[in-house]
Every structure is written in C-alpha cells, then in structure tokens.
Protein backbone atom coordinates (compact mmCIF):
# COMPACT_ATOMS: atom_id res chain seq x y z
CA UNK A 1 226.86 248.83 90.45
CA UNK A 2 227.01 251.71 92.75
CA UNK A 3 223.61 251.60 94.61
CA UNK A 4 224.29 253.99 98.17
CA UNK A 5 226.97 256.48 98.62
CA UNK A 6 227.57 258.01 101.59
CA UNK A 7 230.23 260.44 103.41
CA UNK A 8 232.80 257.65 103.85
CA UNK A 9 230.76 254.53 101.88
CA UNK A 10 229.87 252.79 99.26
CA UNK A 11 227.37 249.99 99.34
CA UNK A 12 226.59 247.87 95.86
CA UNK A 13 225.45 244.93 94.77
CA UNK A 14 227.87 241.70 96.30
CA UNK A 15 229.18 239.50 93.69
CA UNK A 16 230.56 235.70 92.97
CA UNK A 17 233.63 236.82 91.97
CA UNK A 18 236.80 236.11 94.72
CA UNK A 19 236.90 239.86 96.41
CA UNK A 20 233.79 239.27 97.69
CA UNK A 21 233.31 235.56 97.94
CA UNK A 22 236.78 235.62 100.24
CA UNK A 23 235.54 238.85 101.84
CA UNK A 24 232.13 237.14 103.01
CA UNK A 25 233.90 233.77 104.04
CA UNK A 26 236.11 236.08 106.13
CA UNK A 27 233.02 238.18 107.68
CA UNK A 28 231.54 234.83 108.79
CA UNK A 29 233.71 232.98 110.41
CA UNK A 30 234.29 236.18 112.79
CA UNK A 31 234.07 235.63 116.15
CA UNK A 32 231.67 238.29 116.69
CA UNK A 33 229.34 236.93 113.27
CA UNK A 34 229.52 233.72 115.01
CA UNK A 35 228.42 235.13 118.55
CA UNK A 36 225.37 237.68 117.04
CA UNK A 37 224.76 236.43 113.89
CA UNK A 38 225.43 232.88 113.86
CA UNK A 39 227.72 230.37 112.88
CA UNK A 40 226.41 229.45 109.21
CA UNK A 41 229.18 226.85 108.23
CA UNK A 42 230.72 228.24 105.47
CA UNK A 43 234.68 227.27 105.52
CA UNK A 44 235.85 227.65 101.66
CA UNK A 45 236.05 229.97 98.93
CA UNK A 46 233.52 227.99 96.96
CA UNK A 47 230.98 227.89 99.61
CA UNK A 48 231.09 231.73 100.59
CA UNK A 49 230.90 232.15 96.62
CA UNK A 50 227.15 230.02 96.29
CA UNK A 51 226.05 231.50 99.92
CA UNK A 52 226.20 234.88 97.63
CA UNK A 53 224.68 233.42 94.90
CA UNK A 54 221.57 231.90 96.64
CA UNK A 55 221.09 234.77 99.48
CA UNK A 56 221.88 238.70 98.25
CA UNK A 57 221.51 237.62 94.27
CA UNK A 58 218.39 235.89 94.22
CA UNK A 59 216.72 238.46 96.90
CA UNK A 60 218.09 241.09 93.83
CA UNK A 61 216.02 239.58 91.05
CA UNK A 62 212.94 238.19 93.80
CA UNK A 63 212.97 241.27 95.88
CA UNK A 64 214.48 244.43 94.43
CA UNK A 65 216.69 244.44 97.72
CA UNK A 66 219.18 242.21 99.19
CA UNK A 67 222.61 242.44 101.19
CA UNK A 68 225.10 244.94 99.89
CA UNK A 69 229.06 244.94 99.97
CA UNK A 70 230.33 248.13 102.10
CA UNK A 71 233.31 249.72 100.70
CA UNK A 72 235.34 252.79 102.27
CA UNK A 73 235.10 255.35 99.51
CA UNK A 74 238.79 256.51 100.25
CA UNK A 75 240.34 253.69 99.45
CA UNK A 76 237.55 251.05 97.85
CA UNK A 77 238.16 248.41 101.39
CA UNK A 78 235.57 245.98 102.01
CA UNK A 79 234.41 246.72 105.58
CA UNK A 80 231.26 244.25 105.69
CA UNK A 81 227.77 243.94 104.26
CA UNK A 82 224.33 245.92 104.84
CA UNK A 83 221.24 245.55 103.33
CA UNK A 84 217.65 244.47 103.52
CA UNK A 85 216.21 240.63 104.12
CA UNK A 86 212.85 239.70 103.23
CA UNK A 87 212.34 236.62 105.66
CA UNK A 88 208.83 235.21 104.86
CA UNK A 89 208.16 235.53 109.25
CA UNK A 90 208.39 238.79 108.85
CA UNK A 91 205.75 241.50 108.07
CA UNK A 92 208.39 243.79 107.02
CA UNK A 93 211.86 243.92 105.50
CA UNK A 94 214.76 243.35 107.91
CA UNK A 95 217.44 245.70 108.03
CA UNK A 96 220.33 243.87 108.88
CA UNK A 97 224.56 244.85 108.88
CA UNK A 98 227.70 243.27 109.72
CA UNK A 99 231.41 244.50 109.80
CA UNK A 100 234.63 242.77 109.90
CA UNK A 101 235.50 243.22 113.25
CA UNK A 102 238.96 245.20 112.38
CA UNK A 103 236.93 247.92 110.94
CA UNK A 104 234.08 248.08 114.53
CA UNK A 105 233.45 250.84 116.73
CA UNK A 106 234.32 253.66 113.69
CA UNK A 107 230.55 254.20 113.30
CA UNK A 108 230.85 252.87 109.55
CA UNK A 109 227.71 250.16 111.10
CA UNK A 110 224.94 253.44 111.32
CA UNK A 111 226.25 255.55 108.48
CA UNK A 112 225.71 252.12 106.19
CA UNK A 113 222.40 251.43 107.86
CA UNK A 114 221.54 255.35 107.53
CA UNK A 115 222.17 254.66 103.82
CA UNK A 116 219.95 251.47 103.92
CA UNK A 117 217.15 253.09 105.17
CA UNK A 118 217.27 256.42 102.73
CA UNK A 119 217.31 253.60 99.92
CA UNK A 120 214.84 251.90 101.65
CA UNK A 121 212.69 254.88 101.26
CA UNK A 122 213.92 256.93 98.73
CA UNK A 123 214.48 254.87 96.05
CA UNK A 124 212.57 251.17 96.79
CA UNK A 125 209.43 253.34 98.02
CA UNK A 126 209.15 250.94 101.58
CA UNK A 127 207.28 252.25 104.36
CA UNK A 128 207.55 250.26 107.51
CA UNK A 129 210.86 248.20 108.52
CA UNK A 130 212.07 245.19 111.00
CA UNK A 131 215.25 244.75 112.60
CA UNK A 132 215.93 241.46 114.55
CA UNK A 133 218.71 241.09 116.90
CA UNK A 134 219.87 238.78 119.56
CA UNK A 135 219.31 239.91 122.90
CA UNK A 136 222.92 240.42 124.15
CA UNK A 137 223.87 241.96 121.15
CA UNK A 138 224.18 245.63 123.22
CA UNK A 139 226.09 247.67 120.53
CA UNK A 140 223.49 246.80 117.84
CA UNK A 141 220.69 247.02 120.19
CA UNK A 142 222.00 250.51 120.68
CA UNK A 143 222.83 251.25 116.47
CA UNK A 144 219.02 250.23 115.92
CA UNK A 145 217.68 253.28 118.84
CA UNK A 146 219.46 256.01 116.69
CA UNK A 147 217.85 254.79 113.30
CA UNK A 148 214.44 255.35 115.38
CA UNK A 149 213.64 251.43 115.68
CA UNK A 150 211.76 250.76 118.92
CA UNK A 151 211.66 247.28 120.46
CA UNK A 152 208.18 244.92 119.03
CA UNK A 153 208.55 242.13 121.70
CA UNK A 154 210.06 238.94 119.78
CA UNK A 155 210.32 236.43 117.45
CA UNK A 156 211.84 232.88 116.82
CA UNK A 157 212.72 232.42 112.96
CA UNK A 158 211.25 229.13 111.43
CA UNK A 159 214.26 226.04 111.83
CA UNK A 160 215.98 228.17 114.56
CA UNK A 161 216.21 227.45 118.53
CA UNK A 162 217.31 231.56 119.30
CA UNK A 163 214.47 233.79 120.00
CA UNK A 164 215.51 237.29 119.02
CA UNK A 165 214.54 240.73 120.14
CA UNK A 166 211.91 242.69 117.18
CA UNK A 167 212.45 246.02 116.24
CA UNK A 168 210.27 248.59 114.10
CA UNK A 169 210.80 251.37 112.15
CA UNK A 170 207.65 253.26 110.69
CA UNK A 171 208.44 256.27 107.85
CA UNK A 172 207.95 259.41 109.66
CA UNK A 173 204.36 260.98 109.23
CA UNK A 174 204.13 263.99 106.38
C-alpha cells in the first residue's frame, strides 16, 4: 500500500516478506546505522523479518503511523526507511529516517522526511513533532534545520546510556 509519493519516492507500509526483511537486515548492520542509530543486533533474515513485525506493524494497527519502506519511483529500489515513532518518553511523535548508505548524500533523506511530515499533517491530522538525534550526527542535525525543527535541549531514552539532542517541529500558525 502506497501511502507517500513524492518527485522521486515512494514510501509504504514495510512488510515480513524477504525484500524487505533482507532490505532492513542490510540497513542495520550499516556502518553508519550502527554509528547514529545504533547497533540493534539483528544478524539473520528471520530476525530482521520479526524486528518488522513487532516495530513498524504493530505501531500500524496501535498508532496509525509507523516506519515506512522508501522506494525510488523510477525503478521501485529500496533506498531505506522513514516514518514516525511513538516512543512513550516522548510528548510527540518522532520523525525518524535512515538510508542505505550507497544511496546518501542524493537528498532522497529530506524529500522522504518532507513526505513524512505532509502525511504527518495532511492526512494523520498531527500538530506538533520530535526528532531525536545523536549529537555528532552533523548531516542529520543539518536535514532536521530545513524541515523547520529547532533544537529542545535533550533527552536519554528509558534502557539507553546515549543522551541525544531534542528537536521540535510545531505546524505553522493559520
């Protein structure tokens, strides 16, 4: 299911099936998901396949929102994931994105976002939005300024030793 279109993407719904379970095991174990993002142990097929199940699919049916699969309309490649996280130590959905690193520095990361926030607005009806990123994390730090997100001071996520920087983004006034 088609969800976001945009110029150059498409962002829908990630499945269980093998394109996208071996897409998402590839995305992270990435050096650069690793570094940013964090290292979240998944080596096989199988495991990639239930982190879908019990992260973007169950924040579908709980949330109306989740992670989406970004594919290059031209020729249907799977670039990476965008999307929205609610995270309970939040007071907003997170926008969050990630890109396998062979398709980086193309600007596909803000045109996806762009599309994540029009959603956001447009069709989920959200108002206010977070963004959390690690602090030396310069080209997303940078991404988040042109969607209009201004730095909230920080936050350490329950479980986790990594404080991370805060970002909002408020709907523009009418």
């Amino acid at each position: 299911m088609m969800l976001i279109e945009t110029e150059r993407l498409r962002l829908r719904l990630l499945r269980d099936d093998d394109g996208d379970a071996a897409a998402m095991l590839e995305l992270l174990n990435e050096p650069g998901f690793h570094r940013h993002i964090g290292d979240r142990g998944i080596r096989t097929l199988e495991q990639a396949r239930e982190c879908v199940r019990n992260g973007p699919m169950v924040s579908y049916e709980r949330h109306g929102y989740g992670m989406y699969a970004i594919e290059r309309r031209g020729d249907g490649a799977w670039l990476g994931n965008a999307g929205l996280v609610h995270r309970a130590a939040l007071p907003h959905p997170d926008i969050g994105y990630a890109l396998l690193e062979r398709h980086a520095g193309q600007g596909y990361a803000l045109e996806a976002a762009r599309g994540v926030l029009a959603h956001a607005r447009g069709t989920l009806g959200l108002g206010r939005l977070c963004a959390i990123v690690a602090p030396g994390n310069a080209r997303s730090i940078a991404l988040l300024h042109k969607l209009d997100f201004r730095a909230n001071g920080s936050v350490r996520l329950p479980g986790k030793d990594e404080t991370l920087l805060l970002y909002l983004n408020k709907p523009a006034s009418r």
